[in-house]
Protein backbone atom coordinates (compact mmCIF):
# COMPACT_ATOMS: atom_id res chain seq x y z
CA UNK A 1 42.33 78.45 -52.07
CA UNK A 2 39.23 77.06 -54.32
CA UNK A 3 36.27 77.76 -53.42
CA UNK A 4 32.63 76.12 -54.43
CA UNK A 5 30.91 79.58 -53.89
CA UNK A 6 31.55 83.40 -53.17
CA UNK A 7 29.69 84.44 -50.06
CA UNK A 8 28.37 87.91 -49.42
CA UNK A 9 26.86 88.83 -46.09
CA UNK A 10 24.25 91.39 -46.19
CA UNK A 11 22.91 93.48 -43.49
CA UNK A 12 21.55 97.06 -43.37
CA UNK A 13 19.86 99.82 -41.28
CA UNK A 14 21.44 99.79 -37.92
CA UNK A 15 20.21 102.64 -36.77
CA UNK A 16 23.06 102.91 -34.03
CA UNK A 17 21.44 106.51 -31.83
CA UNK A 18 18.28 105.75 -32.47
CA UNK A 19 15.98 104.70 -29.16
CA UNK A 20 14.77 101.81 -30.42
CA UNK A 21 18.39 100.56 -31.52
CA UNK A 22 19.19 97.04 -29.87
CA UNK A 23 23.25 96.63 -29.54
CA UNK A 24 22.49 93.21 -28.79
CA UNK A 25 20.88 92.20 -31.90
CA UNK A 26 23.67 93.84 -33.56
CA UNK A 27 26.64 92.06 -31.82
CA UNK A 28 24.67 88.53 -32.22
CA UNK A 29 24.71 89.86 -36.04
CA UNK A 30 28.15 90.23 -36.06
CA UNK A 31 28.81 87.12 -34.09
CA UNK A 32 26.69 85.41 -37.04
CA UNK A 33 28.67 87.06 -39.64
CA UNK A 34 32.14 86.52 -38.13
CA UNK A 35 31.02 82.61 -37.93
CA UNK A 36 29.89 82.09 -41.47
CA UNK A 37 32.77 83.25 -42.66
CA UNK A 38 31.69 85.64 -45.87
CA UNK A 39 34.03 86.38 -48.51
CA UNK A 40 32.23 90.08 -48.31
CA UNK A 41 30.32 92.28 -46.22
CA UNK A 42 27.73 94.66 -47.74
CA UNK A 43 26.27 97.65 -45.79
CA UNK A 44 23.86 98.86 -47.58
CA UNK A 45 23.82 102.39 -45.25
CA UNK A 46 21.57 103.90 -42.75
CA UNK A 47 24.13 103.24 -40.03
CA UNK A 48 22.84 106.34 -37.64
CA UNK A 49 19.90 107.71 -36.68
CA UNK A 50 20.46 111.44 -37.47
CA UNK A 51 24.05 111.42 -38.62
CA UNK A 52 25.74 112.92 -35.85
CA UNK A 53 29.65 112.06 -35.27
CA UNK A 54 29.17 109.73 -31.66
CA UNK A 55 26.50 107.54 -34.25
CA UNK A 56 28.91 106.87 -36.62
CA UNK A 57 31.39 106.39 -33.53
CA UNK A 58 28.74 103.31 -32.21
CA UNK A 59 28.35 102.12 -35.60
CA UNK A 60 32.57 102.19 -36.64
CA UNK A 61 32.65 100.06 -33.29
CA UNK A 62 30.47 97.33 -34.09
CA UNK A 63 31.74 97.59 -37.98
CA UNK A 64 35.38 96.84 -36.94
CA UNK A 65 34.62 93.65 -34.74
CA UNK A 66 33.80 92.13 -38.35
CA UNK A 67 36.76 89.36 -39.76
CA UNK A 68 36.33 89.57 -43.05
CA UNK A 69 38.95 91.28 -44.74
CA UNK A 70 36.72 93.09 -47.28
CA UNK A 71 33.53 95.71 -46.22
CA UNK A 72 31.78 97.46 -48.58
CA UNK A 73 29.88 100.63 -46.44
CA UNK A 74 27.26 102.41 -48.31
CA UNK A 75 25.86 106.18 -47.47
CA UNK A 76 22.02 105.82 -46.42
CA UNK A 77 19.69 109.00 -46.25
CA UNK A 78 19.84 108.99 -42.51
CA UNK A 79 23.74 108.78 -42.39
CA UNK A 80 23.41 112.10 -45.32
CA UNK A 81 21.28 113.72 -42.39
CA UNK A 82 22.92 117.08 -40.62
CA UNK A 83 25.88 116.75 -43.47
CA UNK A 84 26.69 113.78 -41.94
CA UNK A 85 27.78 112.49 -45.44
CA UNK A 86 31.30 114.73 -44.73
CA UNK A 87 31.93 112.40 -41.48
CA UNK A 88 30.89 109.26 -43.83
CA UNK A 89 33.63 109.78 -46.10
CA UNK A 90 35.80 110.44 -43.15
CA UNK A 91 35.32 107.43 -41.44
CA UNK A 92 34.14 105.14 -44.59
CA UNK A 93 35.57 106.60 -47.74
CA UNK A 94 34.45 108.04 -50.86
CA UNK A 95 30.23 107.24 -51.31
CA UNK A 96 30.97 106.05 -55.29
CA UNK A 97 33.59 102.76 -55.57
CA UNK A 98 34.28 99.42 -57.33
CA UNK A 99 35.58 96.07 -55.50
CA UNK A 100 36.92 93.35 -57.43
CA UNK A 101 37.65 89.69 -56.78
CA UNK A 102 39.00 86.85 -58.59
CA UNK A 103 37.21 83.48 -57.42
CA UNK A 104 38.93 79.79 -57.87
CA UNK A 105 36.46 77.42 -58.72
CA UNK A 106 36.37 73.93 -57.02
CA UNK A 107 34.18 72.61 -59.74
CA UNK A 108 37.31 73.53 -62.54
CA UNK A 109 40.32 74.50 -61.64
CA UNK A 110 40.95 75.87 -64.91
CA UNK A 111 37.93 78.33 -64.20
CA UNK A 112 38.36 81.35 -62.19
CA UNK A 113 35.45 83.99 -61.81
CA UNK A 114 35.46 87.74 -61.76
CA UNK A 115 33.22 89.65 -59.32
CA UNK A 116 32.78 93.22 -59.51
CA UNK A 117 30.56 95.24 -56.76
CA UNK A 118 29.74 98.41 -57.67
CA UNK A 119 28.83 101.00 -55.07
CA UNK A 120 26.58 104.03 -54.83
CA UNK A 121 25.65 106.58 -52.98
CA UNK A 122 21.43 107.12 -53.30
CA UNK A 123 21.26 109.71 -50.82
CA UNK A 124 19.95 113.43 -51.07
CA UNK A 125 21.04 115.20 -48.05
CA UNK A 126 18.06 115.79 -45.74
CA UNK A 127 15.76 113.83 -47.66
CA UNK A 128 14.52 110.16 -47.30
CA UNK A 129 14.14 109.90 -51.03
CA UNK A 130 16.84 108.52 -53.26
CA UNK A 131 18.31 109.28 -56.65
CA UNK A 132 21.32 108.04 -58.38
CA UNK A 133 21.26 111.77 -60.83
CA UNK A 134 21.87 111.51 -64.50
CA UNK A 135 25.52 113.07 -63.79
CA UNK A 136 26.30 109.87 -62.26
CA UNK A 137 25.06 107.20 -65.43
CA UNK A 138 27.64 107.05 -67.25
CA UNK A 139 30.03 106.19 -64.90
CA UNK A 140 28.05 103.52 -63.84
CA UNK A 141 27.81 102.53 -67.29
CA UNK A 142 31.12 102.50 -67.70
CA UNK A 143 32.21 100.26 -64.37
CA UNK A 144 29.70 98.08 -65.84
CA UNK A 145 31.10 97.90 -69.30
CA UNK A 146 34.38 97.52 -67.61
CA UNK A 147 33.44 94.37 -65.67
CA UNK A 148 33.45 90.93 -66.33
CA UNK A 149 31.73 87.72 -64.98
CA UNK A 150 29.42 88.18 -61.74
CA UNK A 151 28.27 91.80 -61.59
CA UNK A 152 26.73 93.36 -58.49
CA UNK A 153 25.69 97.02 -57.96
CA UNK A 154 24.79 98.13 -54.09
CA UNK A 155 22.98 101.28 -52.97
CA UNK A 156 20.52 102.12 -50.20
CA UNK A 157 17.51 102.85 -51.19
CA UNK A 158 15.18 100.43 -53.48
CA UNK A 159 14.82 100.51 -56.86
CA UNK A 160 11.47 98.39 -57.16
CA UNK A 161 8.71 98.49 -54.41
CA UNK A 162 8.80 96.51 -51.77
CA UNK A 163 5.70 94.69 -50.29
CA UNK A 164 4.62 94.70 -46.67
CA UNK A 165 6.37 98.50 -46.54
CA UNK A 166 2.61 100.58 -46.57
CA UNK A 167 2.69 103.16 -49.10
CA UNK A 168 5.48 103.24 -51.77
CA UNK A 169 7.05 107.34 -51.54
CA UNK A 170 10.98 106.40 -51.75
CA UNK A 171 11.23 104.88 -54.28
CA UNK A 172 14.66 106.17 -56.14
CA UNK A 173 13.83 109.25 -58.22
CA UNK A 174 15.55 107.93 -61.55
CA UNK A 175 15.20 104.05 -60.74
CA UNK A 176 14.18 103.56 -64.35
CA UNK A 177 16.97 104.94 -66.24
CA UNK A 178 19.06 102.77 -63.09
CA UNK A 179 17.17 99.78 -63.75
CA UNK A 180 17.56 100.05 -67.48
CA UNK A 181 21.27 100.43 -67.57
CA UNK A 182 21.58 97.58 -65.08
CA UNK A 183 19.78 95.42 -66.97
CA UNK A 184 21.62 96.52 -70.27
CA UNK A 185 24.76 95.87 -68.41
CA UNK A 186 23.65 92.37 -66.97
CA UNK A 187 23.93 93.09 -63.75
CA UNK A 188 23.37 89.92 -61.53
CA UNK A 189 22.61 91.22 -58.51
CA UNK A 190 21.38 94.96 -56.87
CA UNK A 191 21.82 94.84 -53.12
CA UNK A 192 19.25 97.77 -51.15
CA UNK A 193 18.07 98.67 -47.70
CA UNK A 194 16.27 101.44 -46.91
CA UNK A 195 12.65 99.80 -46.16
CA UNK A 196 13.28 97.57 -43.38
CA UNK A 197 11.09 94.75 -45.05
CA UNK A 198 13.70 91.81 -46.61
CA UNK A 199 12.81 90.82 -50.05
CA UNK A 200 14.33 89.35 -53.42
CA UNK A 201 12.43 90.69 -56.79
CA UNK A 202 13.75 88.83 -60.02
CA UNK A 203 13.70 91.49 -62.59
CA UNK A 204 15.28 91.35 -66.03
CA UNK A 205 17.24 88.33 -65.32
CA UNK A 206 18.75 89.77 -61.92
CA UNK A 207 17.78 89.63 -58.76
CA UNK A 208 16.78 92.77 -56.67
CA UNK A 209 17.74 92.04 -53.04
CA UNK A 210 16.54 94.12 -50.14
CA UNK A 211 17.67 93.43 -46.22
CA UNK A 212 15.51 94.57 -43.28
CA UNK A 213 16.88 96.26 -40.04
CA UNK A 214 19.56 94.47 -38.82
CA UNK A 215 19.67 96.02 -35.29
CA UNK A 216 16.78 97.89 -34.23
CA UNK A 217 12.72 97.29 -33.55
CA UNK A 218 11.74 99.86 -36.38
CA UNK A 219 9.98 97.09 -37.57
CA UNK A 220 7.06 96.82 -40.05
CA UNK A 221 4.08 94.16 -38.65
CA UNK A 222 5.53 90.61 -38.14
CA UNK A 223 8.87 91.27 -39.69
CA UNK A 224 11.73 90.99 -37.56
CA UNK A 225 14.93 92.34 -37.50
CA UNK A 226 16.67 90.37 -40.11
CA UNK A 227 19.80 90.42 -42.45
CA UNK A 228 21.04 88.43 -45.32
CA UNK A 229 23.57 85.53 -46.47
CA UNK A 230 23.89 85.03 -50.06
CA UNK A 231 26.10 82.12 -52.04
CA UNK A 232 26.93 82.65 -55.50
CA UNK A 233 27.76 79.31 -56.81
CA UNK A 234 28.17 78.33 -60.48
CA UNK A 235 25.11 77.80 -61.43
CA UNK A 236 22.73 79.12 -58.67
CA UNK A 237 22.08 82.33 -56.48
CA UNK A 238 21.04 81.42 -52.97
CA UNK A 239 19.71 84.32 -50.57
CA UNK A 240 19.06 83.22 -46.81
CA UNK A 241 16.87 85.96 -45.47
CA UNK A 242 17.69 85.72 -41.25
CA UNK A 243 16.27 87.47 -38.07
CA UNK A 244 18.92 88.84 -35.90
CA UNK A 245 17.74 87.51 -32.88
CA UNK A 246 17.85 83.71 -34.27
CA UNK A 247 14.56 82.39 -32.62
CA UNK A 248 13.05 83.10 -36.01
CA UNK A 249 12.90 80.45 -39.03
CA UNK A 250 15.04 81.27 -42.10
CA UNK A 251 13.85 81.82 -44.94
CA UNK A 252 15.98 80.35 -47.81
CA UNK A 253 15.41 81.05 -51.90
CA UNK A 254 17.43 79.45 -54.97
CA UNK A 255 17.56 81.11 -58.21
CA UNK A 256 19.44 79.64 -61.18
CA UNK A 257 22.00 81.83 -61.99
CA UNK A 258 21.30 83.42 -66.33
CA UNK A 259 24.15 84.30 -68.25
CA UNK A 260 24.13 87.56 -69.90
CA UNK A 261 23.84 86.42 -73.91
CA UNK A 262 20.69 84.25 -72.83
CA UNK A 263 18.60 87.26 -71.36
CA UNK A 264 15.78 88.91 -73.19
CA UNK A 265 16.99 92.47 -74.74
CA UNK A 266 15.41 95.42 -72.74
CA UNK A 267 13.16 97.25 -74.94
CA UNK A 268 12.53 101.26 -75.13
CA UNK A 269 10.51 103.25 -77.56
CA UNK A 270 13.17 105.48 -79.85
CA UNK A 271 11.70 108.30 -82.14
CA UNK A 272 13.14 109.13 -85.25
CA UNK A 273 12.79 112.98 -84.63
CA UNK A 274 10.28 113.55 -87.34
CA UNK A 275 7.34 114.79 -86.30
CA UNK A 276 6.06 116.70 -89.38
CA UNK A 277 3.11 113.79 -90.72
CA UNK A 278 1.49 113.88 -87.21
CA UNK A 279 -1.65 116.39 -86.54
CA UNK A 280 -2.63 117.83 -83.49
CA UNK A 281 -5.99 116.21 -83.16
CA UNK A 282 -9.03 118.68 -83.95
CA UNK A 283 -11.01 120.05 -81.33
């Protein structure tokens, strides 16, 4: 059936063991979800508290109450926790994967768009910081290359700093060499947790989208638990930033969606390997 937008539903950092967890919030989430009526769900990881197998058990529970047909589940560095990223793959599957979907257009129906969402696993076991590990470029690059049309690349932890978070220490390890081939690549859209804090950065012509805590109170100052709804129409990206417990106002932001051939080139410094004219200077 044609559609006049593809719908992803965003929402991160359960937390499901941990004492300040709220299964409420999380079921109204859900509820939210299940009503809204997504064309994908994104889980951008952290789903326990310490990784242990009756977390992931809480979290599965929730996770299978959702309707839509397609759920992307991403690793986060508390899920890694206690080799917790063995029961991941057991109850998830594998931390690296592609989804694709083919969109019919109500604007055209002669016009049919590709999306591809890319997933990644950020995680270093027993540490909160993140890196994607230069073993793992090129096949990103080459998923990338592979795709066509709307391109979207999911992970846990952020690339770019997020404000309202205090100070910046998780930042992913290799995040520019990421952000560069993303850009290269024209990615669209990089979905992230990790910080609790929801935020959209536009950076190199795509936008950086972080979700807060969906379901518990490890909140930062005034932010609330929150998750995400984003529409990908034609011509526009629209990210609805929610609180979980709905007595909160949304916040709503429109971007105009850029093709790739209209974005400014990313630019690097490349030596030419000779060194021999330059002098050490003199002391």
């Amino acid at each position: 059936m044609a559609k006049d937008r593809f719908r992803i539903a965003q929402f991160s950092d359960l937390h499901c063991g941990d004492p300040r967890f709220d299964a409420g919030l999380l079921q109204r989430v859900v509820d939210e979800i299940n009503r809204d009526e997504p064309d994908l769900v994104i889980v951008p990881g952290d789903l326990t508290a310490s990784g242990y197998p009756d977390e992931f058990a809480e979290a599965g529970r929730f996770l299978s109450k959702l309707e839509c047909e397609e759920v992307a589940v991403l690793i986060g560095n508390h899920d890694a926790r206690k080799v917790g990223y063995e029961l991941f793959e057991e109850m998830f599957g594998t931390r690296y994967r592609s989804w694709d979907f083919k969109l019919d257009m109500d604007c055209d129906p002669d016009v049919s768009e590709c999306v591809t969402v890319v997933g990644l696993d950020s995680t270093k076991p027993d540490l909160d910081d993140g890196e994607i590990g230069r073993h793992r470029h090129e096949w990103l690059r080459d998923r990338l290359k592979a795709a066509t049309g709307f391109k979207v690349v999911t992970l846990h932890h952020h690339l770019v700093s997020i404000p309202g978070t205090g100070r910046e220490r998780n930042v992913v390890w290799d995040a520019g060499e990421v952000l560069e081939i993303l850009a290269q690549e024209n990615v669209d859209l990089v979905l992230a947790g990790h910080k609790h804090v929801p935020y959209v950065w536009p950076t190199a012509g795509m936008l950086v989208v972080t979700s807060g805590t969906a379901s518990t109170w490890r909140t930062r100052g005034f932010t609330p638990p929150s998750y995400n709804m984003i529409d990908v129409t034609p011509t526009q990206v629209i990210v609805e930033m929610r609180a979980s417990r709905g007595d909160h106002p949304v916040r709503r932001v429109d971007y105009p969606r850029m093709p790739g051939d209209t974005r400014r080139p990313v630019g690097s410094l490349e030596s030419t390997g000779d060194f021999s004219a330059v002098e050490p200077p003199k002391a």
